[in-house]
N, C-alpha and C. Protein backbone atom coordinates (compact mmCIF):
# COMPACT_ATOMS: atom_id res chain seq x y z
N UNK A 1 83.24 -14.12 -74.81
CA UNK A 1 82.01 -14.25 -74.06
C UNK A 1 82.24 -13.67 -72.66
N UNK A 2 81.52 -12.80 -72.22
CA UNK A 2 81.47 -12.11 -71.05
C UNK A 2 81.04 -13.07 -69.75
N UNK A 3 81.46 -13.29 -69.10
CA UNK A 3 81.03 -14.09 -67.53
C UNK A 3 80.66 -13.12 -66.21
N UNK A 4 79.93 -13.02 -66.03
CA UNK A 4 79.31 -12.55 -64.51
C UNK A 4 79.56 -13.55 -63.23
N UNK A 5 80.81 -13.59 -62.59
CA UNK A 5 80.61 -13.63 -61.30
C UNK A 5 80.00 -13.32 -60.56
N UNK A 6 79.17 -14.17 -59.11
CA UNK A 6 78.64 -13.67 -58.27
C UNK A 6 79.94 -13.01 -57.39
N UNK A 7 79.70 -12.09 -56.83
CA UNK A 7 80.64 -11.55 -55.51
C UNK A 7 81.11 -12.94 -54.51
N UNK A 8 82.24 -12.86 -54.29
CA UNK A 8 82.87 -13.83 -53.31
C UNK A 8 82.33 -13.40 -51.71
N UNK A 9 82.04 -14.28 -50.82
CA UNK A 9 81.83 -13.85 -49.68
C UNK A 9 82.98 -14.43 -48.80
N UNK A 10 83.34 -15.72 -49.11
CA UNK A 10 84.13 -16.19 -47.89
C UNK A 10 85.01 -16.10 -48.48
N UNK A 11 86.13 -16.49 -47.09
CA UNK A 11 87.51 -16.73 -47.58
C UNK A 11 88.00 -18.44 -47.20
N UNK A 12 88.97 -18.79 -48.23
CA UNK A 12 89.24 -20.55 -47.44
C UNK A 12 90.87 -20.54 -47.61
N UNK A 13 91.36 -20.94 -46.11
CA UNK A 13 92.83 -20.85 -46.39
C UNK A 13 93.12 -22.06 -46.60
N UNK A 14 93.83 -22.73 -46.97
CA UNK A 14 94.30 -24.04 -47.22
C UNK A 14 96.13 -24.07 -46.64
N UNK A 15 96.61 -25.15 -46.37
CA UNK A 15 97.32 -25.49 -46.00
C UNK A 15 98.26 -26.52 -46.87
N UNK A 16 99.26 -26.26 -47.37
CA UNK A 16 100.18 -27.10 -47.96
C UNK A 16 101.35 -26.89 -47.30
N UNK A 17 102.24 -28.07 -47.76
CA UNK A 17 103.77 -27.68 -47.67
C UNK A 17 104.48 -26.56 -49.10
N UNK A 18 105.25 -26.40 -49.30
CA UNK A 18 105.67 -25.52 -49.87
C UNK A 18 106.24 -26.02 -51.13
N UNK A 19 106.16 -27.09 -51.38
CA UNK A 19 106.84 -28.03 -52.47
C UNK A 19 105.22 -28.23 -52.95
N UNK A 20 104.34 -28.77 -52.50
CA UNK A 20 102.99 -28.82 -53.17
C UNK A 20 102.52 -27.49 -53.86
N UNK A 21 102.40 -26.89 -52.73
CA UNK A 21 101.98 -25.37 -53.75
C UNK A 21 102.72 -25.06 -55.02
N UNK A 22 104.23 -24.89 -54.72
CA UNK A 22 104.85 -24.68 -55.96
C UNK A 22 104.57 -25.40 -56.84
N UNK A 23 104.61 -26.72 -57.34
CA UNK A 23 104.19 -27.81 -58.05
C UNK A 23 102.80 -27.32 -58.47
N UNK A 24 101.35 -26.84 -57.60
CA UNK A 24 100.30 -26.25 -58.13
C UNK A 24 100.37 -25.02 -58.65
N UNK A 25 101.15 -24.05 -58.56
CA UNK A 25 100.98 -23.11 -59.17
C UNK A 25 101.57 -23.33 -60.59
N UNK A 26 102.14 -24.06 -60.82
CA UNK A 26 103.28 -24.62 -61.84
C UNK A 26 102.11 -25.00 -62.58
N UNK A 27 101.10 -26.12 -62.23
CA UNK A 27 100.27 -26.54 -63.22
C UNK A 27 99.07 -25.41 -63.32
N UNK A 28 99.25 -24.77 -62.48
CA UNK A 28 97.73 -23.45 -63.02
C UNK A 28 98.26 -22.91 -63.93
N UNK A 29 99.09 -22.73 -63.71
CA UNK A 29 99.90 -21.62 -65.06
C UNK A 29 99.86 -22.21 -66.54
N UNK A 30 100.34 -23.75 -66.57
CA UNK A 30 99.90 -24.33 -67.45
C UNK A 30 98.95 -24.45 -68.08
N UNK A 31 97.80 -24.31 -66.91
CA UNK A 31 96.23 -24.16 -67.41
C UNK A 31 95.84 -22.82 -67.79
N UNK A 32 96.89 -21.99 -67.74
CA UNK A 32 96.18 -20.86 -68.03
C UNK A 32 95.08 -20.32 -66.93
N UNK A 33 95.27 -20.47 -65.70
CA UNK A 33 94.61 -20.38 -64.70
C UNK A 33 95.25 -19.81 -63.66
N UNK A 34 94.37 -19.67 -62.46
CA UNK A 34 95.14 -18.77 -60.96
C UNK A 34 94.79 -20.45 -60.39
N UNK A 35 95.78 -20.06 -59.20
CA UNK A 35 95.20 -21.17 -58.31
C UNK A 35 94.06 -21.06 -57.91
N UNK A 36 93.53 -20.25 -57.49
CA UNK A 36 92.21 -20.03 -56.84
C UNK A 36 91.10 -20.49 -58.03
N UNK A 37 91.05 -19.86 -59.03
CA UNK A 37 90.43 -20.17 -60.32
C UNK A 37 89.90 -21.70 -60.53
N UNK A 38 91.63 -22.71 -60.05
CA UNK A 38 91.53 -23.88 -60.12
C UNK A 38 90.57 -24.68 -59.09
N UNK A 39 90.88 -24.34 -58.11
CA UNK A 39 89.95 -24.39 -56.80
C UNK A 39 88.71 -24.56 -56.75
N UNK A 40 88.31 -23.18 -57.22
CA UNK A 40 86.92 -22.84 -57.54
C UNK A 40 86.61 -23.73 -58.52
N UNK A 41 86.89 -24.28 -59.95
CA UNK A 41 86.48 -25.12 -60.49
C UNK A 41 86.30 -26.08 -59.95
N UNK A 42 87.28 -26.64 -59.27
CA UNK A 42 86.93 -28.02 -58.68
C UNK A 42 86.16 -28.11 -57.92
N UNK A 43 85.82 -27.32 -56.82
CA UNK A 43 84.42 -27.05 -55.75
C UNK A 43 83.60 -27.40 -56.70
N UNK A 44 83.18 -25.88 -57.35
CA UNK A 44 81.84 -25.97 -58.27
C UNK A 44 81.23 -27.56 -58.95
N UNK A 45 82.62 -28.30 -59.36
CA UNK A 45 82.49 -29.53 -60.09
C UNK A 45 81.70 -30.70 -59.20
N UNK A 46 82.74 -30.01 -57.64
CA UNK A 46 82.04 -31.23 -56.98
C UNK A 46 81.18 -31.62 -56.30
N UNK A 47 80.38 -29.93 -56.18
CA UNK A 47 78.95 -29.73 -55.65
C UNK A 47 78.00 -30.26 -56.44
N UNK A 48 78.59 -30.26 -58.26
CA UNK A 48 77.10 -29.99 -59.05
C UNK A 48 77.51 -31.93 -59.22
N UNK A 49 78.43 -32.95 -58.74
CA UNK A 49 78.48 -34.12 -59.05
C UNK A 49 77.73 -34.64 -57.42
N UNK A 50 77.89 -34.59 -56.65
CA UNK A 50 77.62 -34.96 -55.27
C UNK A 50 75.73 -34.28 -55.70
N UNK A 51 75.67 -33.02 -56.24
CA UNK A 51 74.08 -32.58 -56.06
C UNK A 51 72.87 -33.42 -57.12
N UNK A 52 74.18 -33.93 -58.21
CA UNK A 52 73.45 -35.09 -58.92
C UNK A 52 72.70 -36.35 -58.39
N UNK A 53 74.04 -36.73 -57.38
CA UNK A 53 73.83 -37.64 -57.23
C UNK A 53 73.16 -37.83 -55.68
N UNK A 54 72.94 -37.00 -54.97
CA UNK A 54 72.38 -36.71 -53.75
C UNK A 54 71.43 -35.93 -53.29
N UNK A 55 70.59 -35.26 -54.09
CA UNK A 55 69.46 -34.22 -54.40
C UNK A 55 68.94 -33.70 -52.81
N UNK A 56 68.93 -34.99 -52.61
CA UNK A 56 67.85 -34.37 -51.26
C UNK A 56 68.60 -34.23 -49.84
N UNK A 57 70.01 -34.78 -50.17
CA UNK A 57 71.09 -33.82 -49.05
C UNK A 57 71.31 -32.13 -49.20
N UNK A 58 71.02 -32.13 -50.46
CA UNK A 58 71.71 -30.68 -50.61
C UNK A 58 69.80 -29.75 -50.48
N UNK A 59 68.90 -30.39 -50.33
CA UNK A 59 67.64 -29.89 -50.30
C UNK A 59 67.32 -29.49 -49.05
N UNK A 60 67.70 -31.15 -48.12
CA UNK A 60 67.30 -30.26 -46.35
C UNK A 60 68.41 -29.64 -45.82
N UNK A 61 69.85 -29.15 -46.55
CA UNK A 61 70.39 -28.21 -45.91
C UNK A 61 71.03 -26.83 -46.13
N UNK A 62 69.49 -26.57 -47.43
CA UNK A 62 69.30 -25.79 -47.67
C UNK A 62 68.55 -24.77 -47.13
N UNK A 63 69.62 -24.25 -45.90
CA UNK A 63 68.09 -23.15 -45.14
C UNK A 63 68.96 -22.04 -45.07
N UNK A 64 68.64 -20.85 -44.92
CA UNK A 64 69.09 -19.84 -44.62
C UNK A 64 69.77 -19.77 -43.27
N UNK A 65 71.22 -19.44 -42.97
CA UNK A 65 71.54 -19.23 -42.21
C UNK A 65 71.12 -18.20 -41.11
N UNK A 66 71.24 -18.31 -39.60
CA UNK A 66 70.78 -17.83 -38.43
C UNK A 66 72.15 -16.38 -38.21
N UNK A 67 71.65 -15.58 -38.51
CA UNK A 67 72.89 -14.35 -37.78
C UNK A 67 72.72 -13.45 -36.49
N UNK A 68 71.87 -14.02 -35.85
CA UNK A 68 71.02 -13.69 -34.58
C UNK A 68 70.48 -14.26 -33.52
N UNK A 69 70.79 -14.73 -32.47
CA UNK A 69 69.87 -15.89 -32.32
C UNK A 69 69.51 -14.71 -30.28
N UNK A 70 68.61 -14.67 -30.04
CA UNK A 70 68.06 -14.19 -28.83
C UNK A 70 67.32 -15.44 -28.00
N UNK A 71 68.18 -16.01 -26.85
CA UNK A 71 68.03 -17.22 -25.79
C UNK A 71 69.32 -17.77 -25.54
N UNK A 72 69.50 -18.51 -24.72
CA UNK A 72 70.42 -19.09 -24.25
C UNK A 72 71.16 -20.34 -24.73
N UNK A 73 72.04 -20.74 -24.84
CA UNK A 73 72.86 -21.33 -25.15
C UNK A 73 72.30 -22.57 -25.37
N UNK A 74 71.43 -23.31 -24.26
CA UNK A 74 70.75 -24.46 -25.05
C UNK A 74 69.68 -24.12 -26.37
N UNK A 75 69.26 -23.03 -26.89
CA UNK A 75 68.68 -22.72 -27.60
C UNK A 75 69.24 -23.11 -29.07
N UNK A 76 70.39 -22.61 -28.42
CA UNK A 76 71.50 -22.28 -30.03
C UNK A 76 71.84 -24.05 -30.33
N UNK A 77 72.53 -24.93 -28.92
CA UNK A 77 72.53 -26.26 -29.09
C UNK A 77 71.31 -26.73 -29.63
N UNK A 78 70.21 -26.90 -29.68
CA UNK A 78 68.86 -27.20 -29.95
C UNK A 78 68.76 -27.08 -31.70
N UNK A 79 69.36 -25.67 -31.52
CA UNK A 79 69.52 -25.67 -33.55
C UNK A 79 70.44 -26.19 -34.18
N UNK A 80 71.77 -26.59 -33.21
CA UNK A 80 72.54 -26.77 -34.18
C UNK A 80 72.15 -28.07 -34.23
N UNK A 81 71.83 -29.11 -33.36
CA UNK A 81 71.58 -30.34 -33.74
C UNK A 81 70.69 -30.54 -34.38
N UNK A 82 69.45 -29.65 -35.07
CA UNK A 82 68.74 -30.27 -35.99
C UNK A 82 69.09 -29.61 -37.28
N UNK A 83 70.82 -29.02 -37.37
CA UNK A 83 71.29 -28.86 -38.73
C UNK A 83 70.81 -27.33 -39.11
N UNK A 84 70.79 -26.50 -38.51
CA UNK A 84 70.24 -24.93 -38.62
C UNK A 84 71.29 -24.17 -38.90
N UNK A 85 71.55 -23.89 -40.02
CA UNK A 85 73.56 -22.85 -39.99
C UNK A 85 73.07 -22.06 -39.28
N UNK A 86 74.46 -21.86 -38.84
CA UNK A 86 74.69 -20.21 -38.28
C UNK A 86 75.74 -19.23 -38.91
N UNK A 87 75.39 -18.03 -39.19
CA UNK A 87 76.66 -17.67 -40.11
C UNK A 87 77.20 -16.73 -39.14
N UNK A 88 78.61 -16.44 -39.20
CA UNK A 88 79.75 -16.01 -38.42
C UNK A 88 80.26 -16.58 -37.12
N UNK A 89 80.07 -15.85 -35.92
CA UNK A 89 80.61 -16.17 -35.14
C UNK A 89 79.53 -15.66 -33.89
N UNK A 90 78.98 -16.89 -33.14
CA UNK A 90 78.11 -16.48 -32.23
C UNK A 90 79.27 -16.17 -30.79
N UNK A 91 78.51 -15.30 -30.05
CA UNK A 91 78.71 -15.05 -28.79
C UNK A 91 77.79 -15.02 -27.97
N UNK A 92 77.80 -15.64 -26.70
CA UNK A 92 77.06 -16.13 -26.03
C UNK A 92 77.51 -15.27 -24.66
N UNK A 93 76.78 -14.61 -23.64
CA UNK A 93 77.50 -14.56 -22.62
C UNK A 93 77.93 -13.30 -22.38
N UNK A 94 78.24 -12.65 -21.50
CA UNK A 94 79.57 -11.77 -21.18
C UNK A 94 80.63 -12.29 -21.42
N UNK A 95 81.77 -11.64 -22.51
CA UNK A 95 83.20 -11.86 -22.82
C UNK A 95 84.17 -11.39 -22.11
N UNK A 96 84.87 -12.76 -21.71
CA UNK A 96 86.12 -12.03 -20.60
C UNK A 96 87.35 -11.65 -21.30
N UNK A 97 87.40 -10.26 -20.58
CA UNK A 97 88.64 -9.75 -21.17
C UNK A 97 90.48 -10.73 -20.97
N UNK A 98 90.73 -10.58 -22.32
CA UNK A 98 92.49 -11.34 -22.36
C UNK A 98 93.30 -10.76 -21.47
N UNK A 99 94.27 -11.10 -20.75
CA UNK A 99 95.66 -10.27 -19.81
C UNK A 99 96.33 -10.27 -21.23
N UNK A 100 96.68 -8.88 -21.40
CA UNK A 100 97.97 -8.59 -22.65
C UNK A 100 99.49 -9.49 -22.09
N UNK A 101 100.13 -10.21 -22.88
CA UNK A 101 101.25 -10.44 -22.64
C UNK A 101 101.72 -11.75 -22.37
């Protein structure tokens, strides 16, 4: 049976010690799986159990993320507190340049 993935957009690094990971890759393999593979299952699992059981959390924060925003900084505070994503990385301001070194 053929599966269609959607395209991946993000990336998520995770953090273990080095004895955990090994130990997980040990059981993906078992599963016949990547780690990531495993991952992704478990997300997916625990969106569609939390979306069961929580419908209307996953309803009001469902909005399209902001990749633009034109006003000032209380503007942007103003959205984020009533829960408005923003996707990437806003900049606000003139950026001051780093001293190398």
């Amino acid at each position: 049976m053929l599966c269609l993935m959607p395209e991946k957009k993000a990336i998520l690094n995770l953090r273990l010690d080095p004895k955990t990971r090994d130990q997980f890759a040990i059981a993906a393999k078992l599963r016949g799986a990547s780690m990531s593979g495993l991952l992704h299952q478990f997300i997916i699992r625990t969106i569609r159990e939390e979306r069961q059981a929580f419908p209307a959390e996953f309803e009001s924060r469902h909005k399209a993320p902001i990749v633009a925003r034109i006003g000032g900084k209380d503007a942007i505070q103003r959205d984020l507190e009533q829960g408005i994503p923003y996707g990437g990385t806003i900049k606000v301001g003139p950026q001051k340049k780093r001293k190398a070194g």
